[in-house]
N, C-alpha and C. Protein backbone atom coordinates (compact mmCIF):
# COMPACT_ATOMS: atom_id res chain seq x y z
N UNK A 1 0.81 -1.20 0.00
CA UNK A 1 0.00 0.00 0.00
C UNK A 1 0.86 1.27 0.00
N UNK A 2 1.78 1.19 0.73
CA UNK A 2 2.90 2.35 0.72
C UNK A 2 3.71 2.62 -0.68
N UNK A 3 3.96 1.57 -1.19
CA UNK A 3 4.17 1.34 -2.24
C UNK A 3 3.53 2.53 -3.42
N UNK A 4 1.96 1.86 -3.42
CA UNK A 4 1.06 2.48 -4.30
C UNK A 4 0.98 4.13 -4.43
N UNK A 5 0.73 4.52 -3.02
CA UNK A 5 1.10 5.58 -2.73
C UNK A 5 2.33 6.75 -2.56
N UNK A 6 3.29 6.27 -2.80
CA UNK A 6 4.40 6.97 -3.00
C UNK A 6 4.49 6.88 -4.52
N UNK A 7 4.62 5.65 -5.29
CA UNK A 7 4.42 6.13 -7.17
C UNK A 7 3.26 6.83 -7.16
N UNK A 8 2.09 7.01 -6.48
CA UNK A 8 1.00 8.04 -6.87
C UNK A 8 1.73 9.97 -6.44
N UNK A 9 3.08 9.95 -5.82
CA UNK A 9 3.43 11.03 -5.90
C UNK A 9 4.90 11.58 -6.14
N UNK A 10 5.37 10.49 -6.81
CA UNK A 10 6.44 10.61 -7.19
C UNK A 10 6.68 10.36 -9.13
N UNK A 11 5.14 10.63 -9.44
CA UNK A 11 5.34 10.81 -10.97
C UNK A 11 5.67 12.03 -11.49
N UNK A 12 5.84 13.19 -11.07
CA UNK A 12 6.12 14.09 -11.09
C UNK A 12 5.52 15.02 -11.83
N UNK A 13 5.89 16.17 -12.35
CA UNK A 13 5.15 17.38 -13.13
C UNK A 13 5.37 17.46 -14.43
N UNK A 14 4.51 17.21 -15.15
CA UNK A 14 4.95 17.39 -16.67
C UNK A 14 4.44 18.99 -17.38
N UNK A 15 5.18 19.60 -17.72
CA UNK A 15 5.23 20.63 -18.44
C UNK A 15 4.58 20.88 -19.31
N UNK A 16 3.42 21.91 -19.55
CA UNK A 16 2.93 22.06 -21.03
C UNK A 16 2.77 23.73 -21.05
N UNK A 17 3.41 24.11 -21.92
CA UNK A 17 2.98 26.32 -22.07
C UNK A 17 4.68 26.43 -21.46
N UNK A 18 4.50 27.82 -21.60
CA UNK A 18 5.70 28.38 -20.79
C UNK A 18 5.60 28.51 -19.20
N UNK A 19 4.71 28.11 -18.92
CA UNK A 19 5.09 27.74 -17.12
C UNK A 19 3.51 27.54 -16.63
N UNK A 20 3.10 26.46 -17.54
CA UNK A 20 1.90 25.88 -16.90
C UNK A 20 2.39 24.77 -16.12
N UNK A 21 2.01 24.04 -15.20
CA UNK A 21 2.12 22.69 -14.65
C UNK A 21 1.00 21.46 -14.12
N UNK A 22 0.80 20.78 -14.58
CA UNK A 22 -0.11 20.01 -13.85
C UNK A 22 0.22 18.68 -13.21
N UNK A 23 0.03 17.65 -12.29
CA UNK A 23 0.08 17.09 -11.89
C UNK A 23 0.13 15.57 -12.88
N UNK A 24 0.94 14.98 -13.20
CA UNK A 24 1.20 13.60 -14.42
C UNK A 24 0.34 12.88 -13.98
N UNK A 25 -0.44 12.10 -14.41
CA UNK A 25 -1.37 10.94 -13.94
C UNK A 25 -2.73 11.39 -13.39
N UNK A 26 -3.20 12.34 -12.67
CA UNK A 26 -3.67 12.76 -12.04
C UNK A 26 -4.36 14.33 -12.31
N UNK A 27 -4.62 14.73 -13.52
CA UNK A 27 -4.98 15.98 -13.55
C UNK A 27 -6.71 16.59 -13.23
N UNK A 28 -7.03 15.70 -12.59
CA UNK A 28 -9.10 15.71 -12.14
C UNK A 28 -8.60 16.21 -11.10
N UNK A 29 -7.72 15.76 -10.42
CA UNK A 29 -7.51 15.99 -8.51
C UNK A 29 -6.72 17.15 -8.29
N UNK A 30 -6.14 17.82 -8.89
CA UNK A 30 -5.10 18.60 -9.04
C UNK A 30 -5.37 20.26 -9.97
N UNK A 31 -5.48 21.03 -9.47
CA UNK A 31 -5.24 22.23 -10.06
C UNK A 31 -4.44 22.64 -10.77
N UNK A 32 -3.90 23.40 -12.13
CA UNK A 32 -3.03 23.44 -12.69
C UNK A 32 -2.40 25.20 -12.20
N UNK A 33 -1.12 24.87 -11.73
CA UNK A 33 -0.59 25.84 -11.08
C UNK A 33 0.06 26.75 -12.46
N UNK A 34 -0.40 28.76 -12.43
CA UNK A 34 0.31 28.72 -13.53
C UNK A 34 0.99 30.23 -13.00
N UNK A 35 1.98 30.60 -13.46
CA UNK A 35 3.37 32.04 -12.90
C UNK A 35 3.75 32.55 -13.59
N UNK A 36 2.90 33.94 -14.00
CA UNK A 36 3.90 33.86 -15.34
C UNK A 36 4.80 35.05 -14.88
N UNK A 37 5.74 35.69 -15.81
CA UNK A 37 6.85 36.60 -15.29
C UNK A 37 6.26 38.03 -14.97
N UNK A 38 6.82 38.61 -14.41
CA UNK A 38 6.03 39.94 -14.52
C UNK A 38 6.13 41.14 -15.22
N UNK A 39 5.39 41.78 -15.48
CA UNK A 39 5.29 42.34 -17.25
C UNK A 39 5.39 44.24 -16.66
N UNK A 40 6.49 44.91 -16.89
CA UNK A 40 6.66 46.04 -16.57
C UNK A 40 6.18 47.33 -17.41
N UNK A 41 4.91 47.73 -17.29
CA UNK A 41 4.55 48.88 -18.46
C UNK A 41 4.28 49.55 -17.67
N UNK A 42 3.16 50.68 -18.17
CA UNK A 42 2.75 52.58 -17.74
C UNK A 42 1.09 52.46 -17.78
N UNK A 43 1.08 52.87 -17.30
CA UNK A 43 -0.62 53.23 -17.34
C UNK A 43 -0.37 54.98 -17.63
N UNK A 44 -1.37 55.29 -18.30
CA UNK A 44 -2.02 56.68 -18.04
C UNK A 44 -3.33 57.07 -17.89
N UNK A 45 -3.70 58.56 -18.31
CA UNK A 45 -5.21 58.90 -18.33
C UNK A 45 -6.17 59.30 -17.33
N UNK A 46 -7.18 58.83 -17.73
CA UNK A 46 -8.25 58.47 -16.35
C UNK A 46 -8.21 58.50 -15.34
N UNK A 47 -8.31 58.40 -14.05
CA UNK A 47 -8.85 58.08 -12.77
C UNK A 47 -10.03 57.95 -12.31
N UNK A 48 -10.74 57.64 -11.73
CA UNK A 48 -11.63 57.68 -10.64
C UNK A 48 -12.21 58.88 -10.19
N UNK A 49 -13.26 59.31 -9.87
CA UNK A 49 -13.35 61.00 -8.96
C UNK A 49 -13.29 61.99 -9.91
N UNK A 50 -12.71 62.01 -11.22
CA UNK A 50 -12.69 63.05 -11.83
C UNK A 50 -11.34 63.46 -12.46
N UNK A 51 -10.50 62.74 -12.23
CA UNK A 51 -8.92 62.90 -12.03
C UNK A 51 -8.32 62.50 -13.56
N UNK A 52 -7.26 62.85 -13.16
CA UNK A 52 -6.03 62.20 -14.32
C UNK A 52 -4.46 61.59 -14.06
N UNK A 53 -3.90 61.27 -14.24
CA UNK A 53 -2.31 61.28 -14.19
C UNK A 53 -1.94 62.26 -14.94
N UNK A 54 -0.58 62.92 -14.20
CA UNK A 54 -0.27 63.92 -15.79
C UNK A 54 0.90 63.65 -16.59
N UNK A 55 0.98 62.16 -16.41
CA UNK A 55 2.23 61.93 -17.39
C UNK A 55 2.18 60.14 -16.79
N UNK A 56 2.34 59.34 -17.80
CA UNK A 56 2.69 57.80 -17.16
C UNK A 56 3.01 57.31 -16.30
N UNK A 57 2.50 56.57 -15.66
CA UNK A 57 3.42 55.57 -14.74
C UNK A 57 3.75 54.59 -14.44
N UNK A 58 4.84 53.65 -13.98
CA UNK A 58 5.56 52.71 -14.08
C UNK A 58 4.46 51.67 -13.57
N UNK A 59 4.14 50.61 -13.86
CA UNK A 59 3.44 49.63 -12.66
C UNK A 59 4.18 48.05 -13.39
N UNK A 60 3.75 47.38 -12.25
CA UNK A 60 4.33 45.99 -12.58
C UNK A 60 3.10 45.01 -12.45
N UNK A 61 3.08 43.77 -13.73
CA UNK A 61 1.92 43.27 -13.47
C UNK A 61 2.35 42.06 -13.03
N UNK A 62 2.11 41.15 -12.04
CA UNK A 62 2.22 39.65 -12.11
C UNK A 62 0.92 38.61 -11.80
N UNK A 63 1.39 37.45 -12.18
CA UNK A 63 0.13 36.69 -11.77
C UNK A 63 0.38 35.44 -11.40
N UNK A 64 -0.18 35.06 -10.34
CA UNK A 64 0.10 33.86 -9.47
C UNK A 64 -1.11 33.57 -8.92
N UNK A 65 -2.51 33.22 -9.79
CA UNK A 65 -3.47 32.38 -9.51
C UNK A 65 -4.40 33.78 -9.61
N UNK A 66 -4.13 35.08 -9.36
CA UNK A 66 -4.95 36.30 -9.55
C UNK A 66 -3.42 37.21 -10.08
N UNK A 67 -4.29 38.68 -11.24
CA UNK A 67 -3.06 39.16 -11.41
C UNK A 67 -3.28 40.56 -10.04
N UNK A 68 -1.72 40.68 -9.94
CA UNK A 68 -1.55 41.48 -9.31
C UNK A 68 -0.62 42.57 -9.78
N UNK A 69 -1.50 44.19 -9.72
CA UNK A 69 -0.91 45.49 -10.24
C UNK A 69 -0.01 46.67 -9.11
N UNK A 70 1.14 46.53 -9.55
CA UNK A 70 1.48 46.86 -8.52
C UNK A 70 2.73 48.31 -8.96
N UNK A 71 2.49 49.42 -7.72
CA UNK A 71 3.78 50.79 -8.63
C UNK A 71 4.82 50.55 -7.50
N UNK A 72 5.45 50.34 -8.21
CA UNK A 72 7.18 49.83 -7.41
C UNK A 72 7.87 50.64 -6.66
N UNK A 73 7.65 51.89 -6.91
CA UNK A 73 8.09 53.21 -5.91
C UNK A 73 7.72 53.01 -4.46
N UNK A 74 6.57 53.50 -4.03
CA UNK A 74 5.88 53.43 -3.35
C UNK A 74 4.70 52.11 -2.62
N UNK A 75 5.03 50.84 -3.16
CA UNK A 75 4.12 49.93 -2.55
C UNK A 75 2.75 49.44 -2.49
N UNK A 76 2.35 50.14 -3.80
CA UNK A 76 0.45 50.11 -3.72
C UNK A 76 0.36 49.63 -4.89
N UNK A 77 -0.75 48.46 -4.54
CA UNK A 77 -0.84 47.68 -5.02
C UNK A 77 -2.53 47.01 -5.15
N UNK A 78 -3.05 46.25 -6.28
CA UNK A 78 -4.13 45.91 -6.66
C UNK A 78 -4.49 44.72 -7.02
N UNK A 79 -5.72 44.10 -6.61
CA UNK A 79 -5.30 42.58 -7.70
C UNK A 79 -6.91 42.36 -7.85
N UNK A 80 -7.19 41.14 -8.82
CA UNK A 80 -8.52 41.03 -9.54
C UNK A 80 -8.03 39.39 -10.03
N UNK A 81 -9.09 39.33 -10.86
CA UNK A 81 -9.37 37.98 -11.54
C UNK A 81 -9.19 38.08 -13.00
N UNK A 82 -8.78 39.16 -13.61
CA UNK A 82 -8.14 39.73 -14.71
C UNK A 82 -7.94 40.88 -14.46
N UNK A 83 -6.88 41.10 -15.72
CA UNK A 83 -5.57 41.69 -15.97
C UNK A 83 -6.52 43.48 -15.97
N UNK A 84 -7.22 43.32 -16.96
CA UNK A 84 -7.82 44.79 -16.66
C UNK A 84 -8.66 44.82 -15.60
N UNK A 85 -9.51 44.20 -14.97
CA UNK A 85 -9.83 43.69 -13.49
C UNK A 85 -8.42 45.00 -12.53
N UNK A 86 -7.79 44.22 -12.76
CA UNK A 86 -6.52 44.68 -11.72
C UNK A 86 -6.18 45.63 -11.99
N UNK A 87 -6.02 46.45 -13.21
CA UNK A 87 -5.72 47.57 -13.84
C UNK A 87 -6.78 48.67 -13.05
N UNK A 88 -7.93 48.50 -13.57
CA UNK A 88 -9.12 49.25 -13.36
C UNK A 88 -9.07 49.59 -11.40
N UNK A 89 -8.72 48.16 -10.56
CA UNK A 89 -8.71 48.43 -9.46
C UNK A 89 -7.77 49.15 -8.76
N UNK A 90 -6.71 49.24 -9.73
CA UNK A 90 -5.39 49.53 -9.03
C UNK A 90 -5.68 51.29 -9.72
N UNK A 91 -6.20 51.92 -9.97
CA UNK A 91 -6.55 53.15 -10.65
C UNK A 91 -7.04 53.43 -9.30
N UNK A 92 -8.84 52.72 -8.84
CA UNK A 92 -9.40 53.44 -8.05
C UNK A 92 -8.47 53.73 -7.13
N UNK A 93 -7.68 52.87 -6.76
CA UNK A 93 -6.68 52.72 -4.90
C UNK A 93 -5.70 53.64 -5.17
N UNK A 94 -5.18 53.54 -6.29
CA UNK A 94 -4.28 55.01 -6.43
C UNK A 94 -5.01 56.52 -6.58
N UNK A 95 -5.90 56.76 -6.67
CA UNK A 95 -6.49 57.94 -6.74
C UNK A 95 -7.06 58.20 -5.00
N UNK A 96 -7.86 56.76 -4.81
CA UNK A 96 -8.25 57.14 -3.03
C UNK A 96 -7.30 56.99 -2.51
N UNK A 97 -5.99 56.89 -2.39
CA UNK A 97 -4.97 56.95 -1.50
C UNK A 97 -4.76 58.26 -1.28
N UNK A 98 -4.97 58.98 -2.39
CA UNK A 98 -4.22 60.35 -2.14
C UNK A 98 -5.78 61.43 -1.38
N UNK A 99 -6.70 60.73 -1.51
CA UNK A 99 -8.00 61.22 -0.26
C UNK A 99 -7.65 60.81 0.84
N UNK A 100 -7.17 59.62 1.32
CA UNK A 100 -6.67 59.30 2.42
C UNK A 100 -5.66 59.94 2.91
N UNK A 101 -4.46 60.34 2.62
CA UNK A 101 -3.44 60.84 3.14
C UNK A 101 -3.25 62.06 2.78
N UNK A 102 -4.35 62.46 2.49
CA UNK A 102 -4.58 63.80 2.54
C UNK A 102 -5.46 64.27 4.12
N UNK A 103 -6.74 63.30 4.38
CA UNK A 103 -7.40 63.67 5.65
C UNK A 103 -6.47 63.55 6.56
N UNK A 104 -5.34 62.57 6.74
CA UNK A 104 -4.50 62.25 7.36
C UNK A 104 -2.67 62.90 7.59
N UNK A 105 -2.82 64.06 6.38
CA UNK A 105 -1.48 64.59 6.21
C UNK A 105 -0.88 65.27 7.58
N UNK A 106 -1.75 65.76 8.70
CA UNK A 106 -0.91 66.19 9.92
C UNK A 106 -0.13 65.42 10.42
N UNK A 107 -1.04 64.04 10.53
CA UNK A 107 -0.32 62.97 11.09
C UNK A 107 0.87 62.03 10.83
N UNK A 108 1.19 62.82 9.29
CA UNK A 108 1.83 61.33 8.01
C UNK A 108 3.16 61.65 9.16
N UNK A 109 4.39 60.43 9.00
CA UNK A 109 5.84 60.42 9.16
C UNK A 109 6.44 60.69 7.68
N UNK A 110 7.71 60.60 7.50
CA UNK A 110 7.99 60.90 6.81
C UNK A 110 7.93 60.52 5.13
N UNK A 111 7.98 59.28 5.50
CA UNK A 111 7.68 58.01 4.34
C UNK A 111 6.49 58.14 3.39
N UNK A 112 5.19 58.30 4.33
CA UNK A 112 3.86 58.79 4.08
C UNK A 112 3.71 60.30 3.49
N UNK A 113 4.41 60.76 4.44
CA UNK A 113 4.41 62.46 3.21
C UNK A 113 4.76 62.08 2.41
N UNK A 114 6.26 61.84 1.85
CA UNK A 114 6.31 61.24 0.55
C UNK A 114 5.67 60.78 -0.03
N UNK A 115 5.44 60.03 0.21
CA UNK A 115 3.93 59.04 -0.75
C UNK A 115 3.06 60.56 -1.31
N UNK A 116 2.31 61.00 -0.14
CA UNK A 116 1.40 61.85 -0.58
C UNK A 116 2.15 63.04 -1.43
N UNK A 117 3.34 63.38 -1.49
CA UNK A 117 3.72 64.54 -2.62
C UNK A 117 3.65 63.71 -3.83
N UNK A 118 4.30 62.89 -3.99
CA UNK A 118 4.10 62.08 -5.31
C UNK A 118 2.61 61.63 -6.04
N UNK A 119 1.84 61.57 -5.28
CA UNK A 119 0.75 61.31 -5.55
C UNK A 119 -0.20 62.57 -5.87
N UNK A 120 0.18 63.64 -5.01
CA UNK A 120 0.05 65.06 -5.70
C UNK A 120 0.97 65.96 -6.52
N UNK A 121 2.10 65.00 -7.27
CA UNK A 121 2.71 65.62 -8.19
C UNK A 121 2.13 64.78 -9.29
N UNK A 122 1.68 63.82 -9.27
CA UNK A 122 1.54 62.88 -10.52
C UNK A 122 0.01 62.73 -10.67
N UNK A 123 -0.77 63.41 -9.66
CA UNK A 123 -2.36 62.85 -10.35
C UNK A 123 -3.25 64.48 -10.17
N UNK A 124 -3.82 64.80 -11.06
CA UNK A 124 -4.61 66.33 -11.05
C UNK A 124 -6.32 66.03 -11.43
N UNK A 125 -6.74 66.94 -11.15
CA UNK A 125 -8.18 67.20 -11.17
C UNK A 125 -8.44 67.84 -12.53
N UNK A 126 -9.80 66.75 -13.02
CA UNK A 126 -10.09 67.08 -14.22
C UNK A 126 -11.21 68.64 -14.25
């Protein structure tokens, strides 16, 4: 019986795509795990509230079972069940961040002011 059960997990992972995986023998019981690299572009435009960016910005996309949008400067970050999903969400959270640490600017340390100048150098009212 031990037997049976150790070849039931020692058939290992067979490869199909550029970094799909599923489970050999066994793919009903098993989820197919998939990672892909993470994809570095700009968003612009739009916001939320009325707003804009006034010039591009850097974000990083990855995905590891949901994608996740994320601006590398500063730490804020978004995720969804697709790619524009995550896009679209990661817009609203960057625009209400800068409502937030704005009600909150007496209180910010230093790190947090930062955040909030950048966020009021890079996003304006339409």
């Amino acid at each position: 019986m031990v037997a049976n059960a150790t070849a039931a997990f020692t058939m290992g992972f067979s490869r199909t795509g550029n970094a799909t995986y599923t489970l050999a023998g066994n793919p009903g019981r098993f989820r197919s795990l998939t990672q892909l690299p993470p994809q570095i572009t700009t968003i612009e435009g739009a916001l939320p509230g009325g707003r804009r960016l006034r010039e591009p910005i850097v974000i990083v996309i990855e995905y590891d079972g949901e994608f996740v949008v994320s601006e590398p400067n500063f730490s804020m970050h978004a995720s969804a069940a697709t790619e524009s999903e995550a896009i679209n969400a990661f817009r609203r959270i960057f625009s209400g961040y800068l409502d937030v640490l704005t009600d909150l600017e007496k209180k910010l340390g230093p790190p947090l002011y930062d955040q909030l100048n950048y966020l009021r150098s890079i996003i304006k009212s339409e």
